[in-house]
N, C-alpha and C. Protein backbone atom coordinates (compact mmCIF):
# COMPACT_ATOMS: atom_id res chain seq x y z
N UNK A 1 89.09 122.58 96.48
CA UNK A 1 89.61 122.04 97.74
C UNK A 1 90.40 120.78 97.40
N UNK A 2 91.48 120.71 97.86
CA UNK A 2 92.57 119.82 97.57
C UNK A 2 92.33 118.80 98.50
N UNK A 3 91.99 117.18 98.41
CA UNK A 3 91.89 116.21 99.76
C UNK A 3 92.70 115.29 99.34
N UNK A 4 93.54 114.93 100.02
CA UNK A 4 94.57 113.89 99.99
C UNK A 4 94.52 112.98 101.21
N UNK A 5 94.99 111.90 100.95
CA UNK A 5 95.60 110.95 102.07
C UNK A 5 97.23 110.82 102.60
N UNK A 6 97.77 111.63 101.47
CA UNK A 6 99.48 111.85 102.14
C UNK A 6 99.40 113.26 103.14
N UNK A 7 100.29 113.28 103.80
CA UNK A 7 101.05 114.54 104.45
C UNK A 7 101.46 116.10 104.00
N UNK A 8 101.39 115.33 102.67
CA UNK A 8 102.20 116.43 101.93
C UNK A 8 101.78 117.14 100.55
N UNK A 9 101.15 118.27 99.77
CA UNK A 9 101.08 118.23 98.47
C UNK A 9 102.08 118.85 97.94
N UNK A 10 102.21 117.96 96.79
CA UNK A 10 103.60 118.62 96.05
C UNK A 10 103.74 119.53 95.53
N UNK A 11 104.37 120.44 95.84
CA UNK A 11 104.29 121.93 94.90
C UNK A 11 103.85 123.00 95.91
N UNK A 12 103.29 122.53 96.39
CA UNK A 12 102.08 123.77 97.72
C UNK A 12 102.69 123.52 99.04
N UNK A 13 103.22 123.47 99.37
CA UNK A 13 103.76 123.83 100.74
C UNK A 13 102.45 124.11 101.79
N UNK A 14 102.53 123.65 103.27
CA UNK A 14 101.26 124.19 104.33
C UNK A 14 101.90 125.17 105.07
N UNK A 15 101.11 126.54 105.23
CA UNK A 15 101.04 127.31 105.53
C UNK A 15 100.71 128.03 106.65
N UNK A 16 99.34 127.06 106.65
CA UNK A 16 99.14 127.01 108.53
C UNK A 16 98.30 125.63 108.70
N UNK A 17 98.08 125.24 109.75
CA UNK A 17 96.90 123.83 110.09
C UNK A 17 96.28 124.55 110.66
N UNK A 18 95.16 124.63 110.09
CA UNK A 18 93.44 124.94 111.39
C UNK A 18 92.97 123.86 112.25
N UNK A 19 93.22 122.89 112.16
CA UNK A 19 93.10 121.77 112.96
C UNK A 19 92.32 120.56 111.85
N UNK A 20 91.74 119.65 112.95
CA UNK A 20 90.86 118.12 112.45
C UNK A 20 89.85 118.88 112.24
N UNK A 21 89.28 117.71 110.95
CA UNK A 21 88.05 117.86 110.87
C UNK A 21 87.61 116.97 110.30
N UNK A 22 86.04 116.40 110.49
CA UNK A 22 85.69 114.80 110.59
C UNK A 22 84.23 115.13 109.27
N UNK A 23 83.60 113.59 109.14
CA UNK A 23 82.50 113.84 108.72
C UNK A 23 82.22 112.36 108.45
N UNK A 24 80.69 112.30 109.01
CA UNK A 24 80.03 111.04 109.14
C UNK A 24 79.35 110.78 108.54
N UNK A 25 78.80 109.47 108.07
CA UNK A 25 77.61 108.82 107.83
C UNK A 25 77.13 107.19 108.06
N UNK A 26 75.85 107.26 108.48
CA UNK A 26 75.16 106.36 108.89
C UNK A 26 74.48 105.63 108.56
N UNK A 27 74.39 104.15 107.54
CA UNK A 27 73.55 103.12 106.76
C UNK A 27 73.02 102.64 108.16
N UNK A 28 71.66 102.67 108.14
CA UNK A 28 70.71 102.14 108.73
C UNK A 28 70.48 100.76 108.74
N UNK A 29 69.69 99.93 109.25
CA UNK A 29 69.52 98.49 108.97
C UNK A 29 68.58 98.60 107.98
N UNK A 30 67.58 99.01 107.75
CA UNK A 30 66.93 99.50 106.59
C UNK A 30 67.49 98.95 105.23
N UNK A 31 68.73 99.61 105.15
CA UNK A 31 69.68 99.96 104.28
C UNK A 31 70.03 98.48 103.93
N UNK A 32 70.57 97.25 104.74
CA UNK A 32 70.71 95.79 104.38
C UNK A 32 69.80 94.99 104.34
N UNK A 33 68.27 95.68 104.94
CA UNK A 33 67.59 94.49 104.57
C UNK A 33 66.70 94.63 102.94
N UNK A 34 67.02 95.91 102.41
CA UNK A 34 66.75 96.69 101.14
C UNK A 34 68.03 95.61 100.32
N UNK A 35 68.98 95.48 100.31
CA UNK A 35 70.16 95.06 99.63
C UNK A 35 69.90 92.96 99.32
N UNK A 36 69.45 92.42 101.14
CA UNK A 36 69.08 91.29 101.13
C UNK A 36 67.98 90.82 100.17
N UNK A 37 66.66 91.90 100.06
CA UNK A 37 65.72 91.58 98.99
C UNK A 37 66.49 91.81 97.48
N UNK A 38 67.49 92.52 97.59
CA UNK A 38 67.53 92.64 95.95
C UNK A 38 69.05 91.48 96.03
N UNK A 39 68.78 90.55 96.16
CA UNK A 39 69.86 89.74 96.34
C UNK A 39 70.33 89.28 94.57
N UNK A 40 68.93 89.39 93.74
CA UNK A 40 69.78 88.93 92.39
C UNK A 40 71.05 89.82 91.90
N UNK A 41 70.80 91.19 92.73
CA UNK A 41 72.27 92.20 92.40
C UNK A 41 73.63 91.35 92.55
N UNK A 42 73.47 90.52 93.30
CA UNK A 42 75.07 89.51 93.87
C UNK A 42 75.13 89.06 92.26
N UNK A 43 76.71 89.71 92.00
CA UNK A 43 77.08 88.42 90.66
C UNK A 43 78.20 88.58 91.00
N UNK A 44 79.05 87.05 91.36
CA UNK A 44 80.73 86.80 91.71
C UNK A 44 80.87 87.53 93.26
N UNK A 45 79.97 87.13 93.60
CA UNK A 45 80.40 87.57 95.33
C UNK A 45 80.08 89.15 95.53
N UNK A 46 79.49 89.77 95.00
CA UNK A 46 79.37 91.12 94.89
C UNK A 46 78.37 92.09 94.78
N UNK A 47 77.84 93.16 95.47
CA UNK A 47 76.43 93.47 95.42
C UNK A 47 76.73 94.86 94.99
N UNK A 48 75.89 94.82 93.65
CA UNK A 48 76.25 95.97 93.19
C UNK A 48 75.22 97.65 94.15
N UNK A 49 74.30 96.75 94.21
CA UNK A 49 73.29 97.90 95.61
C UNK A 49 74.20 98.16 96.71
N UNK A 50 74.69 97.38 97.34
CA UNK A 50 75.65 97.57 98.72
C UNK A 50 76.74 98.58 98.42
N UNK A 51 77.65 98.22 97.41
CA UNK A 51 78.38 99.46 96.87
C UNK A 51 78.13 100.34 96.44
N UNK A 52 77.21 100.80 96.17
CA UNK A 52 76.46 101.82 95.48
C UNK A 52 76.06 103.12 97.12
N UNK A 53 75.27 102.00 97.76
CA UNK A 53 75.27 102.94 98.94
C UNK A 53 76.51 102.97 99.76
N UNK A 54 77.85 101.75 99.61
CA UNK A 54 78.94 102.78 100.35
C UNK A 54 79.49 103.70 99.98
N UNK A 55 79.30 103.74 98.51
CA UNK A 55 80.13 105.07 97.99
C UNK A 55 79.49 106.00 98.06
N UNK A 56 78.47 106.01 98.80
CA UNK A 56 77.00 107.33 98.55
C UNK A 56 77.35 107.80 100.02
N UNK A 57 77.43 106.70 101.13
CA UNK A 57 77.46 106.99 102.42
C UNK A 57 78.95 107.87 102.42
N UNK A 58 80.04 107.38 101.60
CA UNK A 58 81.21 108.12 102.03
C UNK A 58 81.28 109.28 101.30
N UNK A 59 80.81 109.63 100.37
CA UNK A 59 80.80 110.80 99.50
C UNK A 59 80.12 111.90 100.72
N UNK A 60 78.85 111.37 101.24
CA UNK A 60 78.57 112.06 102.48
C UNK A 60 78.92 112.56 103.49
N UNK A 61 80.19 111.62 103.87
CA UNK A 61 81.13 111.96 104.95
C UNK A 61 82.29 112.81 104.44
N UNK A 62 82.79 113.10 102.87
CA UNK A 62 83.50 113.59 102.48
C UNK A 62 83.40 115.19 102.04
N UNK A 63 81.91 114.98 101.74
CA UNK A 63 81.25 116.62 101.60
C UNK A 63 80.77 117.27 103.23
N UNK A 64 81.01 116.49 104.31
CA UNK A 64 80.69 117.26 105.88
C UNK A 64 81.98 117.41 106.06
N UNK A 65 83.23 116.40 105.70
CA UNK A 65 84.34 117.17 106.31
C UNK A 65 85.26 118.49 105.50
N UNK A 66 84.86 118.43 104.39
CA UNK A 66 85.36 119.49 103.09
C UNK A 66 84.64 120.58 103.36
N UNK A 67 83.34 120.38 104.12
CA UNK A 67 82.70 121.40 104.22
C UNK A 67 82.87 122.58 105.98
N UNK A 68 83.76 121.36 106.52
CA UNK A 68 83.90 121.94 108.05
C UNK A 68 85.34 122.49 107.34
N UNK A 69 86.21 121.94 106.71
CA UNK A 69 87.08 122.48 106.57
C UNK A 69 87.10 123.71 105.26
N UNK A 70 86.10 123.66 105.01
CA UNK A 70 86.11 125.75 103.94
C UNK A 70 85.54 126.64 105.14
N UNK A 71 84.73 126.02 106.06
CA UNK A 71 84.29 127.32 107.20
C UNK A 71 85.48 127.61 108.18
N UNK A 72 86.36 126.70 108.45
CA UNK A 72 87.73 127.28 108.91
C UNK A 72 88.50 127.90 108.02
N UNK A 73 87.94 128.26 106.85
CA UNK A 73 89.16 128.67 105.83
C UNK A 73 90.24 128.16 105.14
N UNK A 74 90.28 126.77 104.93
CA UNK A 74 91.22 125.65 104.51
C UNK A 74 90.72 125.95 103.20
N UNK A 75 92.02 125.31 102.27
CA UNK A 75 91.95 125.64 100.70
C UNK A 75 92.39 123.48 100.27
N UNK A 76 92.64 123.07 101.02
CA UNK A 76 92.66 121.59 101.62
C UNK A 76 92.69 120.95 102.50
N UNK A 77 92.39 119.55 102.75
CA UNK A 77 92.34 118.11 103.60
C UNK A 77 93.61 117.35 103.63
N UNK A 78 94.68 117.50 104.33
CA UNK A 78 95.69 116.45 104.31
C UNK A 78 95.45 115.09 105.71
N UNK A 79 96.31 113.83 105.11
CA UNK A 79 96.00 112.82 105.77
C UNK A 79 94.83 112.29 106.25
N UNK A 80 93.84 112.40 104.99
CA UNK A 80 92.38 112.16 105.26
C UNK A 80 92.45 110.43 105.74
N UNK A 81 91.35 109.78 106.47
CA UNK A 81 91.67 108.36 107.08
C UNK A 81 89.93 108.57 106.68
N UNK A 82 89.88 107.06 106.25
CA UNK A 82 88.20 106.57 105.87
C UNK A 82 88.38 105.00 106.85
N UNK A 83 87.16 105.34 107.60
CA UNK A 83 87.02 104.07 108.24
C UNK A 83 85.60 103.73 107.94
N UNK A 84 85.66 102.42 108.23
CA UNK A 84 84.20 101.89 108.01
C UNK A 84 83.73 100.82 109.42
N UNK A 85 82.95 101.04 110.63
CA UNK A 85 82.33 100.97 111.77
C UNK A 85 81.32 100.23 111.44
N UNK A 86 81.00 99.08 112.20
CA UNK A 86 80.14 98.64 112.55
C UNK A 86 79.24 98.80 113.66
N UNK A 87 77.94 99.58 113.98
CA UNK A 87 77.36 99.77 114.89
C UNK A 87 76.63 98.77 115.64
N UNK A 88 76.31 98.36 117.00
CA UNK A 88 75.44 97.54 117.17
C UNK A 88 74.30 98.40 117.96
N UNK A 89 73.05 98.28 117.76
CA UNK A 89 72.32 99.18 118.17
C UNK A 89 71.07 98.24 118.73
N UNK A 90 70.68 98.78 120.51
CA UNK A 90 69.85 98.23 121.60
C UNK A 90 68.86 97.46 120.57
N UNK A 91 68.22 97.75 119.73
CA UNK A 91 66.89 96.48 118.74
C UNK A 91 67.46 95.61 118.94
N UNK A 92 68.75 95.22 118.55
CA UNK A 92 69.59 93.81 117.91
C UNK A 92 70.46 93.88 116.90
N UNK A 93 69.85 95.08 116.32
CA UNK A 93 70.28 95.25 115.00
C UNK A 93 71.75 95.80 114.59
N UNK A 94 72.50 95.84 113.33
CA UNK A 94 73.59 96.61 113.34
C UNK A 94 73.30 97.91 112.57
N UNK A 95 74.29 98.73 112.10
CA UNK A 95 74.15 99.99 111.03
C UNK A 95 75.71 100.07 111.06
N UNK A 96 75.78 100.98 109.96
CA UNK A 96 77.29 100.77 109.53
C UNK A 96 77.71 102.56 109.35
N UNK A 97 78.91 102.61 109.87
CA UNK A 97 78.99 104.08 110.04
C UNK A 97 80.39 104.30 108.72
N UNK A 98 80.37 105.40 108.42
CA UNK A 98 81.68 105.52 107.45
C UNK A 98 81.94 107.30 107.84
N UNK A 99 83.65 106.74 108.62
CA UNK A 99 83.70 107.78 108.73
C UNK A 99 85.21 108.44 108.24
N UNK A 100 85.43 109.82 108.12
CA UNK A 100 86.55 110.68 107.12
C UNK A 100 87.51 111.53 108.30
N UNK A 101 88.18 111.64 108.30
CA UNK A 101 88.71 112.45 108.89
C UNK A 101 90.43 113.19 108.19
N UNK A 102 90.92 114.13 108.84
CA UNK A 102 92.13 114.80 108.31
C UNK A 102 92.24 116.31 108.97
N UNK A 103 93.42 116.67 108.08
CA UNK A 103 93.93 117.99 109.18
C UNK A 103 93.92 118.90 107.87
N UNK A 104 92.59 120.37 108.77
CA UNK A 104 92.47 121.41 107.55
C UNK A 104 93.93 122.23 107.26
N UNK A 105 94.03 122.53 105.84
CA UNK A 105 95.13 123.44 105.87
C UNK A 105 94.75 124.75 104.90
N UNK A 106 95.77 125.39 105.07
CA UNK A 106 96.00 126.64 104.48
C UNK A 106 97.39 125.69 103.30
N UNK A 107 97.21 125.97 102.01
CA UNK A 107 98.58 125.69 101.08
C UNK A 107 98.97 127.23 100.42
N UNK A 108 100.62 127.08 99.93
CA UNK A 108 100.62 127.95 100.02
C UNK A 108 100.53 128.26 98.01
């Protein structure tokens, strides 16, 4: 499966669009107050635990939308968009959402 962030892949031409297709994930508060105890991870402004679970959280969101887009029959993901959300949720608390999105295709 081919996922890009341009419009276009070179060489492969699109063939047809099956439409959007998204895929989420959700760091809990859990998730920062786990990161706050391991605070000796910070070296130069930087937590190596915190990155560790965003790239875990988006890999997550990247295998739900790769995966909505092979059950439509897409052979790739063009103009994929990664956002990263801040939730605020009724406790008080926040959670952090990371989410993928793009348009399934057929290449040819």
């Amino acid at each position: 499966m081919i996922v890009s962030t341009t419009t276009v892949v070179e060489g492969r031409p699109v063939r047809s669009y099956l439409g959007v297709v998204t895929g989420e994930a959700i760091l809990g508060a859990n998730v920062f107050a786990d990161f706050f105890a391991k605070i000796r991870d910070i070296v130069g402004g930087r937590s190596a635990a915190y990155e560790r679970e965003l790239r875990k959280a988006r890999q997550i969101a990247m295998d739900e939308m790769t995966r909505e887009a092979r059950e439509l029959g897409a052979d790739g993901v063009i103009g994929v968009d990664i956002d990263y959300e801040t939730i605020s949720v009724p406790e008080g608390g926040s959670m952090l959402m990371v989410s993928v999105s793009g348009t399934a295709v057929k290449l040819s």
